[in-house]
Protein backbone atom coordinates (compact mmCIF):
# COMPACT_ATOMS: atom_id res chain seq x y z
CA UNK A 1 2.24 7.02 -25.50
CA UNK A 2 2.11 4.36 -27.96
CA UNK A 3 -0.63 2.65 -29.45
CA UNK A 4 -3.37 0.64 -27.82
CA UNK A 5 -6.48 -1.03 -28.56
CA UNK A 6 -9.39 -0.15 -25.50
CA UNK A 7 -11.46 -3.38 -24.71
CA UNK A 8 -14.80 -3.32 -22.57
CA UNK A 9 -15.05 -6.48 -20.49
CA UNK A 10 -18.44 -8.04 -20.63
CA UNK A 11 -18.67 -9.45 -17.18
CA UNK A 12 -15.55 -10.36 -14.42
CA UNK A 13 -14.99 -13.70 -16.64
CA UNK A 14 -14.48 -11.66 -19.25
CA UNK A 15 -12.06 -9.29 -18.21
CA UNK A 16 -10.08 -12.44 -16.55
CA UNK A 17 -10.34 -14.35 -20.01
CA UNK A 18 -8.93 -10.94 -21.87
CA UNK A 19 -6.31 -10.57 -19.06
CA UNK A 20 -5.20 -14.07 -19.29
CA UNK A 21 -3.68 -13.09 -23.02
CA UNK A 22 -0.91 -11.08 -21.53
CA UNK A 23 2.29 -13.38 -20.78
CA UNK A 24 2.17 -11.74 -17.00
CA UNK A 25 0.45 -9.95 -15.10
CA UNK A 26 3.71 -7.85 -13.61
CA UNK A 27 5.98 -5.90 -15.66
CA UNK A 28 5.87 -6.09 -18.99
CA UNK A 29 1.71 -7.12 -19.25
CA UNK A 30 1.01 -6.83 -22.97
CA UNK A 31 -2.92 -6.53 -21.37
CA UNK A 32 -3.68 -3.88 -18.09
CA UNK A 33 -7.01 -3.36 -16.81
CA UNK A 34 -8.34 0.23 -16.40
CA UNK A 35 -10.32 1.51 -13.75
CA UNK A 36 -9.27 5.09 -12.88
CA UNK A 37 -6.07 5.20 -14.36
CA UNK A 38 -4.35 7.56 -12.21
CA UNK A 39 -1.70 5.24 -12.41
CA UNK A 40 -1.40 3.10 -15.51
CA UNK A 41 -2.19 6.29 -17.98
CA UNK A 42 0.75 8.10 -16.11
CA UNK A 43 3.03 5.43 -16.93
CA UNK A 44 1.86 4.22 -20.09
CA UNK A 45 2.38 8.36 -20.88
CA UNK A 46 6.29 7.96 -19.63
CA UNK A 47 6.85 4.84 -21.91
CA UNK A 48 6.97 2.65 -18.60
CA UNK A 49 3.81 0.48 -19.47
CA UNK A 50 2.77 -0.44 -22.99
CA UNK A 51 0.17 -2.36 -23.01
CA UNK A 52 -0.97 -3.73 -26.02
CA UNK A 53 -4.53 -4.15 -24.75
CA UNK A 54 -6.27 -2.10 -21.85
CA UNK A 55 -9.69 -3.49 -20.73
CA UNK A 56 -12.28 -1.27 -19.18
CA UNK A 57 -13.78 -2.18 -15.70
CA UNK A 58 -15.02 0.31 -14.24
CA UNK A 59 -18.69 -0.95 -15.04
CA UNK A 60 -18.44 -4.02 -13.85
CA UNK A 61 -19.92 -3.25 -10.37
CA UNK A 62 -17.23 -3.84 -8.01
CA UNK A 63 -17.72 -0.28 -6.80
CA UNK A 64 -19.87 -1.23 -3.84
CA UNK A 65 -18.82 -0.75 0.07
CA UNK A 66 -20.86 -3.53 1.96
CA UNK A 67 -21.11 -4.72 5.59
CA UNK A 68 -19.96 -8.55 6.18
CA UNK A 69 -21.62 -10.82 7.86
CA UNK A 70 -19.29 -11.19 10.24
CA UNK A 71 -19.42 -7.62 11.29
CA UNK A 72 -16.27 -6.77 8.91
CA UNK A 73 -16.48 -4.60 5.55
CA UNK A 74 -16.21 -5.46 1.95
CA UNK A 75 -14.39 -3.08 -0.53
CA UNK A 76 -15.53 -3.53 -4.19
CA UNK A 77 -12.42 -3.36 -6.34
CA UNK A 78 -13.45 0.00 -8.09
CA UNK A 79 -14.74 2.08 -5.01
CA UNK A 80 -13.00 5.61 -5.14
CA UNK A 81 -10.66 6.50 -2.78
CA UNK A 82 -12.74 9.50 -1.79
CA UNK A 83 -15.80 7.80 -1.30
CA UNK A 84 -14.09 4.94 1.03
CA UNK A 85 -12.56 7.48 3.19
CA UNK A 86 -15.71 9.57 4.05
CA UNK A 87 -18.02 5.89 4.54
CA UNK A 88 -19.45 6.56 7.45
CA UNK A 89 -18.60 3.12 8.09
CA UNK A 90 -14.93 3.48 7.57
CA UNK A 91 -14.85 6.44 9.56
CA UNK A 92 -16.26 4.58 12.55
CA UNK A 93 -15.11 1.46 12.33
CA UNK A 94 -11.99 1.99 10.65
CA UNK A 95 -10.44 5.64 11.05
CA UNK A 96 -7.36 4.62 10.19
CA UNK A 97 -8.15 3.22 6.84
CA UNK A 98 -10.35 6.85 6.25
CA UNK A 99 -7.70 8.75 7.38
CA UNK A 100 -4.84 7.23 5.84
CA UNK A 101 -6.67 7.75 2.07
CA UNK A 102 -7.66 11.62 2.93
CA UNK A 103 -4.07 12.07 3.37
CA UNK A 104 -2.99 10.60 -0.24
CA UNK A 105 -2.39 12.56 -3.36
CA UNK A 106 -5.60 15.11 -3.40
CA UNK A 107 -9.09 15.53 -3.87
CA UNK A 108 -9.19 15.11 -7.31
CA UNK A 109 -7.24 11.90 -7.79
CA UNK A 110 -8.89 10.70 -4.90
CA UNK A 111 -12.10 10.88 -6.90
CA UNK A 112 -10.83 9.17 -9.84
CA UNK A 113 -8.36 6.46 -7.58
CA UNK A 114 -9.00 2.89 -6.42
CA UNK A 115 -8.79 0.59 -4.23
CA UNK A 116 -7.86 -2.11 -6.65
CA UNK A 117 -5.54 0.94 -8.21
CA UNK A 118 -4.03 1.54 -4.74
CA UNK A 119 -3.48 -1.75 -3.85
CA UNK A 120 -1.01 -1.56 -7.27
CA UNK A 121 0.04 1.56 -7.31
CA UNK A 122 3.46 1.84 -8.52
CA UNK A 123 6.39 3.12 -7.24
CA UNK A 124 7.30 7.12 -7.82
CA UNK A 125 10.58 6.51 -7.57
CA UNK A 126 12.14 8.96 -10.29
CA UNK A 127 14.44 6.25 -12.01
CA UNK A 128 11.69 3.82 -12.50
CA UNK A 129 9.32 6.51 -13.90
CA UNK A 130 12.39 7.21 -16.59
CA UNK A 131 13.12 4.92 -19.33
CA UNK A 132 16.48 6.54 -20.08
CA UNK A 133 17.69 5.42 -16.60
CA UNK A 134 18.75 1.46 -15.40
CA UNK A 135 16.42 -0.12 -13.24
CA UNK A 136 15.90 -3.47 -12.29
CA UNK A 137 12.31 -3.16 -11.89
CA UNK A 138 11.32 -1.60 -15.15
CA UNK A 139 14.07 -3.29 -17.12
CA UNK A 140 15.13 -6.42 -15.33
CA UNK A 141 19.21 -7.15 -15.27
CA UNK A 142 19.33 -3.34 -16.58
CA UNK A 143 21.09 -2.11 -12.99
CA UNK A 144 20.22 0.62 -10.40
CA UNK A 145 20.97 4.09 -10.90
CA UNK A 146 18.88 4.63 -7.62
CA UNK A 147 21.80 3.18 -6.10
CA UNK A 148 24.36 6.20 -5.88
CA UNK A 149 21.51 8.36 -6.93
CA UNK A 150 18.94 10.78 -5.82
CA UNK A 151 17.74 9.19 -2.10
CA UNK A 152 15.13 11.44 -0.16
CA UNK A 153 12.06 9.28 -1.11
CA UNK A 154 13.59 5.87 -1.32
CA UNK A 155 13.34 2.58 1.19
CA UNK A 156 15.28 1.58 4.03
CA UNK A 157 13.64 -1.13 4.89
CA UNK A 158 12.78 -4.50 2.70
CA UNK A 159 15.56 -3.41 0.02
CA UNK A 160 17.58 -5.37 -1.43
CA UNK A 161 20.65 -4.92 -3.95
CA UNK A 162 18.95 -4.53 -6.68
CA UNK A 163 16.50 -2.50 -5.71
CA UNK A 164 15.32 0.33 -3.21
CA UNK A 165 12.32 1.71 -4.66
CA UNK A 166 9.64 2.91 -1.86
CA UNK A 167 6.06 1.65 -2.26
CA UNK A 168 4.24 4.75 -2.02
CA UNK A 169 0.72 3.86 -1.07
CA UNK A 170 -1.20 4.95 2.09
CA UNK A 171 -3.84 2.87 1.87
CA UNK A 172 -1.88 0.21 1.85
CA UNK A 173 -0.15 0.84 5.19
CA UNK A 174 -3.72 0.84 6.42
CA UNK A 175 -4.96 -2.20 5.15
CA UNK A 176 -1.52 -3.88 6.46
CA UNK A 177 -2.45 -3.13 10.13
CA UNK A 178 -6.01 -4.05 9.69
CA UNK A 179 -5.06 -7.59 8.20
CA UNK A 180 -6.88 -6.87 5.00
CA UNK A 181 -7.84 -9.95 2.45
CA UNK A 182 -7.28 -9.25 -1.26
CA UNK A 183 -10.21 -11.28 -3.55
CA UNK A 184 -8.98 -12.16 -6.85
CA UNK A 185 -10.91 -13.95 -10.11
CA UNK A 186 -8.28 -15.98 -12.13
CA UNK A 187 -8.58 -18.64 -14.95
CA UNK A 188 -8.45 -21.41 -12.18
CA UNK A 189 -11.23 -19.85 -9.83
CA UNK A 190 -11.20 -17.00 -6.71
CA UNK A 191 -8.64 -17.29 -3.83
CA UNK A 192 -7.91 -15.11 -0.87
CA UNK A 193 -4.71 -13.55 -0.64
CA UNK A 194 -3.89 -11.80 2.90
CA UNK A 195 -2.57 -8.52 2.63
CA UNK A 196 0.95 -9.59 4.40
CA UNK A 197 1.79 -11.77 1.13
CA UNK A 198 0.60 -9.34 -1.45
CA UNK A 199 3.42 -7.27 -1.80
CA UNK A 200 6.51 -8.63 -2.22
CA UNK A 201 9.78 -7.76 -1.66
CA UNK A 202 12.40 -7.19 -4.03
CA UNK A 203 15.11 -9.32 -3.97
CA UNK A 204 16.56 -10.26 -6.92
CA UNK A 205 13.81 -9.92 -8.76
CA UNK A 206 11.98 -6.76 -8.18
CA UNK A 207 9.67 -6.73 -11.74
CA UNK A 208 7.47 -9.42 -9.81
CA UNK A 209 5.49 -6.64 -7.53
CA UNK A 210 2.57 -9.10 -6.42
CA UNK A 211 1.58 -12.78 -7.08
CA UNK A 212 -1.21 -12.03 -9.48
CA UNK A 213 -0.93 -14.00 -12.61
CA UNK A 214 -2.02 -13.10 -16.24
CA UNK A 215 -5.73 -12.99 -16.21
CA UNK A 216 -6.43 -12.06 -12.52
CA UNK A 217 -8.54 -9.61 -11.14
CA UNK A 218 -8.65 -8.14 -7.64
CA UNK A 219 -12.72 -7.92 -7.23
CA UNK A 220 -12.47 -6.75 -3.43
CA UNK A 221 -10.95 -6.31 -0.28
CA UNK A 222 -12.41 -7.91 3.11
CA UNK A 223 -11.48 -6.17 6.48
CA UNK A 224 -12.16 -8.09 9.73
CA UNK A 225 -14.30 -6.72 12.56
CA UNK A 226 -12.18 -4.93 15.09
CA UNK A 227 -12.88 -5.66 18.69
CA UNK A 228 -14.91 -3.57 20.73
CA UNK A 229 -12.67 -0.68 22.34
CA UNK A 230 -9.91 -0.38 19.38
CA UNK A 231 -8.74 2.89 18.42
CA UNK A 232 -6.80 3.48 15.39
CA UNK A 233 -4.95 6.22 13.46
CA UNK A 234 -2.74 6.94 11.27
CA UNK A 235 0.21 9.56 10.84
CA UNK A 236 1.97 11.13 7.91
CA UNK A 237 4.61 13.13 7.82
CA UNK A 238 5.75 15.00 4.33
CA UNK A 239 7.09 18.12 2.82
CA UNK A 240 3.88 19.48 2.13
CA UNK A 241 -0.02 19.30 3.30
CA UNK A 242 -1.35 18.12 -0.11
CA UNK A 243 -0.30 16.09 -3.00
CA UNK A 244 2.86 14.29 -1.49
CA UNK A 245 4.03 11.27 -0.58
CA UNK A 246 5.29 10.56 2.92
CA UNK A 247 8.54 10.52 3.83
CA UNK A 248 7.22 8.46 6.79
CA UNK A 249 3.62 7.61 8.29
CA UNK A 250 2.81 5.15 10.26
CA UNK A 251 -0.61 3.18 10.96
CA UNK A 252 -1.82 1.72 14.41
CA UNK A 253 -4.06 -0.32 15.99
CA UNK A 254 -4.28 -0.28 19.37
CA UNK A 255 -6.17 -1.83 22.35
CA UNK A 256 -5.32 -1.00 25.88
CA UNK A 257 -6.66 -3.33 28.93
CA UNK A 258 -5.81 -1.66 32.52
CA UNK A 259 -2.59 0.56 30.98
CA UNK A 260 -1.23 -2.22 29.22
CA UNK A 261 -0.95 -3.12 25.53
CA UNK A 262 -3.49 -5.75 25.08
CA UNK A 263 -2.95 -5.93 20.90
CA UNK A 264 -1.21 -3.29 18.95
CA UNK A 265 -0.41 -3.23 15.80
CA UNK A 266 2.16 -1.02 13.57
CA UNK A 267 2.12 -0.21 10.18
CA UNK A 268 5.14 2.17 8.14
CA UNK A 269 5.11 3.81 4.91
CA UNK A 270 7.07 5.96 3.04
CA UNK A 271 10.60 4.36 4.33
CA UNK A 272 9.88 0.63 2.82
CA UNK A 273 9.75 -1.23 -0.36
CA UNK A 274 6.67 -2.78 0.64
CA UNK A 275 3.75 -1.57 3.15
CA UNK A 276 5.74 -2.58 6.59
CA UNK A 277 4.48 -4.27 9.45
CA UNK A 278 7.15 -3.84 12.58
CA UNK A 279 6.23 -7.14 14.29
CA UNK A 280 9.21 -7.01 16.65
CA UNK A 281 8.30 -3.88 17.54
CA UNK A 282 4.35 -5.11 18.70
CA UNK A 283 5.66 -8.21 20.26
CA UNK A 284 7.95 -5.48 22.67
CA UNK A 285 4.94 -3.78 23.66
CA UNK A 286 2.12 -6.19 23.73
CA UNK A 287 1.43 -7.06 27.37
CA UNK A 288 3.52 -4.33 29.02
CA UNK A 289 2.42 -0.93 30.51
CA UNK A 290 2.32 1.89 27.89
CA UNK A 291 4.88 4.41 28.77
CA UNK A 292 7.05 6.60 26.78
CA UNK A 293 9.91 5.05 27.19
CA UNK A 294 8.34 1.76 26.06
CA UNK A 295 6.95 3.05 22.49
CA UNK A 296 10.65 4.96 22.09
CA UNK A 297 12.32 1.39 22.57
CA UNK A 298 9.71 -0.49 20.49
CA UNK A 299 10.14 2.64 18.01
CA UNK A 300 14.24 1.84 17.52
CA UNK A 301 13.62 -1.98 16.95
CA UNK A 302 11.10 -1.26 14.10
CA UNK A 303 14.38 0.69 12.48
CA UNK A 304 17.57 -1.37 13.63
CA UNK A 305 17.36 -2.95 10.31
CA UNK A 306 17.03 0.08 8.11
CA UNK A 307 19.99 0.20 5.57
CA UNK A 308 20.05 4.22 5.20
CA UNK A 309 21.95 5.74 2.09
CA UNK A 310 23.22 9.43 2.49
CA UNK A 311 19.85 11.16 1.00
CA UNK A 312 17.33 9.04 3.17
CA UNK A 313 19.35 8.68 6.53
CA UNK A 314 17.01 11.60 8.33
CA UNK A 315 14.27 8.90 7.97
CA UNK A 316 15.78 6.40 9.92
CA UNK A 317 14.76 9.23 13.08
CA UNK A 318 11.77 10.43 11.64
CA UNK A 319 10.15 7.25 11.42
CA UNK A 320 11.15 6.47 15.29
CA UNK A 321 9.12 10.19 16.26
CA UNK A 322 6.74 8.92 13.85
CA UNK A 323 5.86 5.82 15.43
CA UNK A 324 6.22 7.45 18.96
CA UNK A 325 3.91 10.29 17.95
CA UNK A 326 1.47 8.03 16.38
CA UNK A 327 1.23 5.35 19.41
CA UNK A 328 0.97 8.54 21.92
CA UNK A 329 -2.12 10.37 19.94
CA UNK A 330 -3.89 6.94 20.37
CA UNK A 331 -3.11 6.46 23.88
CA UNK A 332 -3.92 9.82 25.24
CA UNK A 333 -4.30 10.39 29.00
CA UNK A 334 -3.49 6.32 29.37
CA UNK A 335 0.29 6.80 28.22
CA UNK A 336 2.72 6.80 31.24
């Protein structure tokens, strides 16, 4: 790890003003703020971030969980993942935001991680995470080595050729579905950035994650109210129970009216380079009859676009059965 100097921001203002020294806020920030650091001490340990400057702000307190006033939930930027998931609040309202962050990483890291934290987690895959290796997003221009590499945990979906790095967050598959607002503090004021814009994909320029500036600060994360009589849920499928990523999950929210779909909406992870919303897939379903057959068709569309490479291709199935299993432990007894 190489040197730093550890800064305390005063107040939000202050961490934006100390944030706003750094050239960018993507890759390659000579200034990263620190809140849990399950992340950003990981990386700065693997020589992929050096910050010059990291700026404490975990004291700031943006660690609250509050009820809107229009019925909806506010997420302070450095609530732990642990205590988010077991809100009684979350639970209720939102089980598939609770369940999708007891299924991440484990207890421990869930007691250090954040929202903000999740909502910038990094991607794991193994040629990003090593300097000795060419990738675009570390090292933009530097090449792929992901390319005719090691596949099992990389996208399908959202890639592009210069990159095919998996977002790894399930949180953010969660907050995708529930058509989450990020809050940011910048030098020019706070703005509102839906969670549909927030992560950006790739293309030719895969460095530039997000479209936070130098000096910005997510302070917290706004969830509408869901109807009354929404269920929601969220699947994950991995190698292991505990401490692993998915190799496909998918989130749903789902309101029937008489057997049919009245809203649904469907959320993957684990097979994209960004948290994935299958909107062709809803559009299929919404106003028809739930039946199996209907979820399996909707459940192909949300993959015909997948561009599988030889270690990944099982996913392109497993995230059909994913999406299929998912709808159906929502449904229940109303699935035809």
């Amino acid at each position: 790890m190489r040197p730093f100097e550890l800064r305390r921001a005063a107040s939000v203002d202050d961490a934006v003003l100390l944030g706003a020294a750094s050239p960018t806020a993507q890759q390659g920030a000579t200034v990263r703020y620190l809140a849990g650091g399950t992340t950003l001490l990981d990386l700065m340990k693997l020589d992929v971030e050096h910050p010059a400057h990291v700026v404490r702000i975990g004291h700031l307190g943006l660690d609250r969980i509050e009820t809107a006033p229009d019925g909806g939930l506010s997420i302070g930027a450095t609530v732990r993942n642990s205590d988010l998931g077991h809100d009684e609040r979350v639970r209720r309202g939102y089980p598939v935001l609770s369940q999708a962050l007891l299924s991440g990483a484990s207890g421990q890291l869930r007691n250090m991680a954040t929202t903000a934290g999740n909502l910038l987690q990094r991607t794991r895959c193994v040629y990003f995470r090593d300097p000795h290796m060419a990738c675009n997003k570390r090292a933009p221009g530097s090449g792929c080595d992901a390319m005719e590499g090691y596949h099992r945990n990389l996208a399908l979906l959202g890639t592009s050729e210069h990159c095919i790095a998996s977002n790894p967050s399930d949180m953010n598959v969660a907050l995708v579905v529930l058509e989450a607002r990020i809050h940011v503090a910048g030098l020019h004021g706070a703005r509102q950035i839906p969670i549909a814009n927030f992560h950006l994909l790739p293309r030719d320029t895969p460095h530039i994650e997000t479209p936070l500036a130098a000096g910005d600060l997510i302070t917290h994360v706004t969830l509408p109210p869901l109807p009354p009589g929404t269920r929601s849920g969220y699947l994950k499928l991995r190698d292991r129970a505990s401490y692993e990523f998915a190799l496909a999950s998918c989130a749903i929210v789902l309101r029937l009216d008489g057997g049919k779909v009245d809203e649904i909406r469907i959320g993957l992870g684990g097979v994209a380079t960004r948290p994935w919303r299958a909107v062709q897939a809803e559009h299929m379903l919404v106003g028809q009859p739930l039946t199996a057959a209907a979820i399996k068709a909707a459940a192909a569309v949300a993959m015909q676009d997948a561009v599988p490479r030889p270690g990944n291709a099982f996913k392109v199935e497993l995230a059909r059965r994913c999406i299929v299993e998912a709808i159906g432990n929502l449904a229940g007894e109303e699935l035809r």
